[in-house]
Protein backbone atom coordinates (compact mmCIF):
# COMPACT_ATOMS: atom_id res chain seq x y z
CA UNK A 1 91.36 147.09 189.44
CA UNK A 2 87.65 145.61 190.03
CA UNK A 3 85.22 148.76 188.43
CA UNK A 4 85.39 149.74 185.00
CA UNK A 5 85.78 153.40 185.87
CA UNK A 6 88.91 152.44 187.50
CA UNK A 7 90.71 151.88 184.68
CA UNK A 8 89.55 155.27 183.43
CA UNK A 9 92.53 157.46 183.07
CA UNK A 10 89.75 160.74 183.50
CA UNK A 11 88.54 159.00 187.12
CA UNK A 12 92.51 158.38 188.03
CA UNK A 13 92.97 162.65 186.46
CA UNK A 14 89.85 163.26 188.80
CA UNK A 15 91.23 161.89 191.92
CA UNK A 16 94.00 163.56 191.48
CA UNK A 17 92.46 166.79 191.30
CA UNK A 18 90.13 166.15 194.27
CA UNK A 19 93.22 165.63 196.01
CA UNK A 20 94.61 169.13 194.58
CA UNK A 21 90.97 170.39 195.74
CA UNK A 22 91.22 169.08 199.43
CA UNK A 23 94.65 170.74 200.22
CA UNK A 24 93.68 174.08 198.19
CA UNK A 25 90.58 173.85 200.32
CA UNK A 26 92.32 173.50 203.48
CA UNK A 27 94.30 176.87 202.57
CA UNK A 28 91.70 179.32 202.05
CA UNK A 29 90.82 181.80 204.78
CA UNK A 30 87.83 181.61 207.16
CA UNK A 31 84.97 182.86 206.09
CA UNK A 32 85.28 181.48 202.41
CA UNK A 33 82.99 178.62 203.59
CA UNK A 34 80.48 179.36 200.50
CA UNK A 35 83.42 178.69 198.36
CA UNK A 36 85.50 175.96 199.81
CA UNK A 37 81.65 174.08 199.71
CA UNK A 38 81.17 174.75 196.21
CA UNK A 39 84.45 174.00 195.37
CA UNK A 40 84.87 170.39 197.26
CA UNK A 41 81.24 169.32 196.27
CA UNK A 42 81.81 170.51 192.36
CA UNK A 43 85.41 168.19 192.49
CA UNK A 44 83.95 165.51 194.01
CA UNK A 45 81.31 165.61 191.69
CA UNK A 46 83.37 165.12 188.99
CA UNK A 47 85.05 162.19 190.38
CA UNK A 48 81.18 160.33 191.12
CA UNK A 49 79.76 161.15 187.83
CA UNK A 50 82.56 159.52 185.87
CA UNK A 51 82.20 156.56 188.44
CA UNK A 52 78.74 156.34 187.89
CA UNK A 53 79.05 156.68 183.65
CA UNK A 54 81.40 154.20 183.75
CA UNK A 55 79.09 151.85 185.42
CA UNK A 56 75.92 152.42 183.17
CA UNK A 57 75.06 149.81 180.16
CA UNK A 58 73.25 152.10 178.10
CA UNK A 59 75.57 154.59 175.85
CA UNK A 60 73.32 157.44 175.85
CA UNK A 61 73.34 156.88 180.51
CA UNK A 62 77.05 156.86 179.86
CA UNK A 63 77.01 159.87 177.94
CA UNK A 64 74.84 161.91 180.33
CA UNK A 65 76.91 161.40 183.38
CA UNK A 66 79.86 162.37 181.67
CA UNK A 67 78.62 165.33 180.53
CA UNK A 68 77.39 166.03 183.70
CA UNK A 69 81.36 165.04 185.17
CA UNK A 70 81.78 167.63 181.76
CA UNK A 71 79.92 170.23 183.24
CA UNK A 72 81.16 169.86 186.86
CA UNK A 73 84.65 170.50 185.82
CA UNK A 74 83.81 174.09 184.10
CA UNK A 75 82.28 174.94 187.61
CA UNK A 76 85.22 173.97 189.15
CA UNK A 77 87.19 176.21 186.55
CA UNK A 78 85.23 178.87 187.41
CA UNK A 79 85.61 178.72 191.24
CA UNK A 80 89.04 178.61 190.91
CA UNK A 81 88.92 181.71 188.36
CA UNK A 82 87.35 183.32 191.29
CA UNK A 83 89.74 182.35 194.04
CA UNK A 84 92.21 183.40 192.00
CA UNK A 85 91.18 186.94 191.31
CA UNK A 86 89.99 187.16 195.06
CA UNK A 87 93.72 186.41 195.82
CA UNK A 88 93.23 183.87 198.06
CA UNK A 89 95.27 181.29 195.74
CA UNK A 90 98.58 181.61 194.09
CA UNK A 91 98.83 181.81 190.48
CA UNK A 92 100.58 178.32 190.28
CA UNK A 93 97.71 176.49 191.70
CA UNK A 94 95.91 178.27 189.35
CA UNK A 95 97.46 177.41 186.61
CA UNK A 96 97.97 173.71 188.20
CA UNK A 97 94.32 173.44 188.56
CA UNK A 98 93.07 174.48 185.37
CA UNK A 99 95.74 172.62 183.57
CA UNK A 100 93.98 169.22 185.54
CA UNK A 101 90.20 170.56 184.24
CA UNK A 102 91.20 171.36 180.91
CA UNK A 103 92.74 168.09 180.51
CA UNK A 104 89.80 166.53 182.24
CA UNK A 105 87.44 168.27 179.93
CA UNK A 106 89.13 166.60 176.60
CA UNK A 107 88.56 163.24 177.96
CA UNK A 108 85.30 163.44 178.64
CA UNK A 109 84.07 165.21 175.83
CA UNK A 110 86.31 162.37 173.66
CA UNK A 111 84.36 159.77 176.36
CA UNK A 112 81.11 161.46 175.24
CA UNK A 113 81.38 161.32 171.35
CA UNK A 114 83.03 158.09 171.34
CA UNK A 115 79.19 157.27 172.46
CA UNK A 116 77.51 159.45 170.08
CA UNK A 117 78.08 157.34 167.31
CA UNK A 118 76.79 154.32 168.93
């Protein structure tokens, strides 16, 4: 591996839930454009912002895009809170999904005070 966020274990957890994303995505019903756009743009998101941390010198740029990865994740939490209570997802991609983010969440927010203390 070449970039330094690809040795990441939260950019290889983040491609794998953009993957989960795109085939959830593909599933929803027409006329949930608004959501399936939020959805793939806040995943993707995730995934760039890591990328892009992992590629900054400074600790505190580092920090900032993955709190910004951070905060992409509880959006994509949230959409999939609402898909889920909108019933157009089945409670174990539910569960699959938010069991990604959550796990997604702890490494960044470990990434992100590991570069406080700098």
């Amino acid at each position: 591996m070449g970039f330094d966020h690809e040795r990441l274990d939260v950019y290889r957890t983040a491609l794998d839930f953009l993957e989960f994303t795109d085939s959830l995505i593909a599933s929803l019903p027409r006329g949930r454009a608004n959501l399936s756009d939020q959805l793939s743009r806040a995943s993707l998101s995730i995934l760039a912002n890591v990328a892009e941390g992992a590629g900054k010198t400074s600790p505190a740029d580092k920090r900032r895009h993955y709190t910004i990865a951070r905060g992409s994740s509880t959006e994509s939490a949230a959409l999939l809170d609402a898909c889920h209570r909108l019933k157009l997802v089945p409670e174990s991609d539910h569960r699959r999904g938010k069991e990604m983010l959550t796990r997604i969440v702890a490494m960044l927010v470990k990434l992100a005070q590991s570069l406080e203390r700098r």
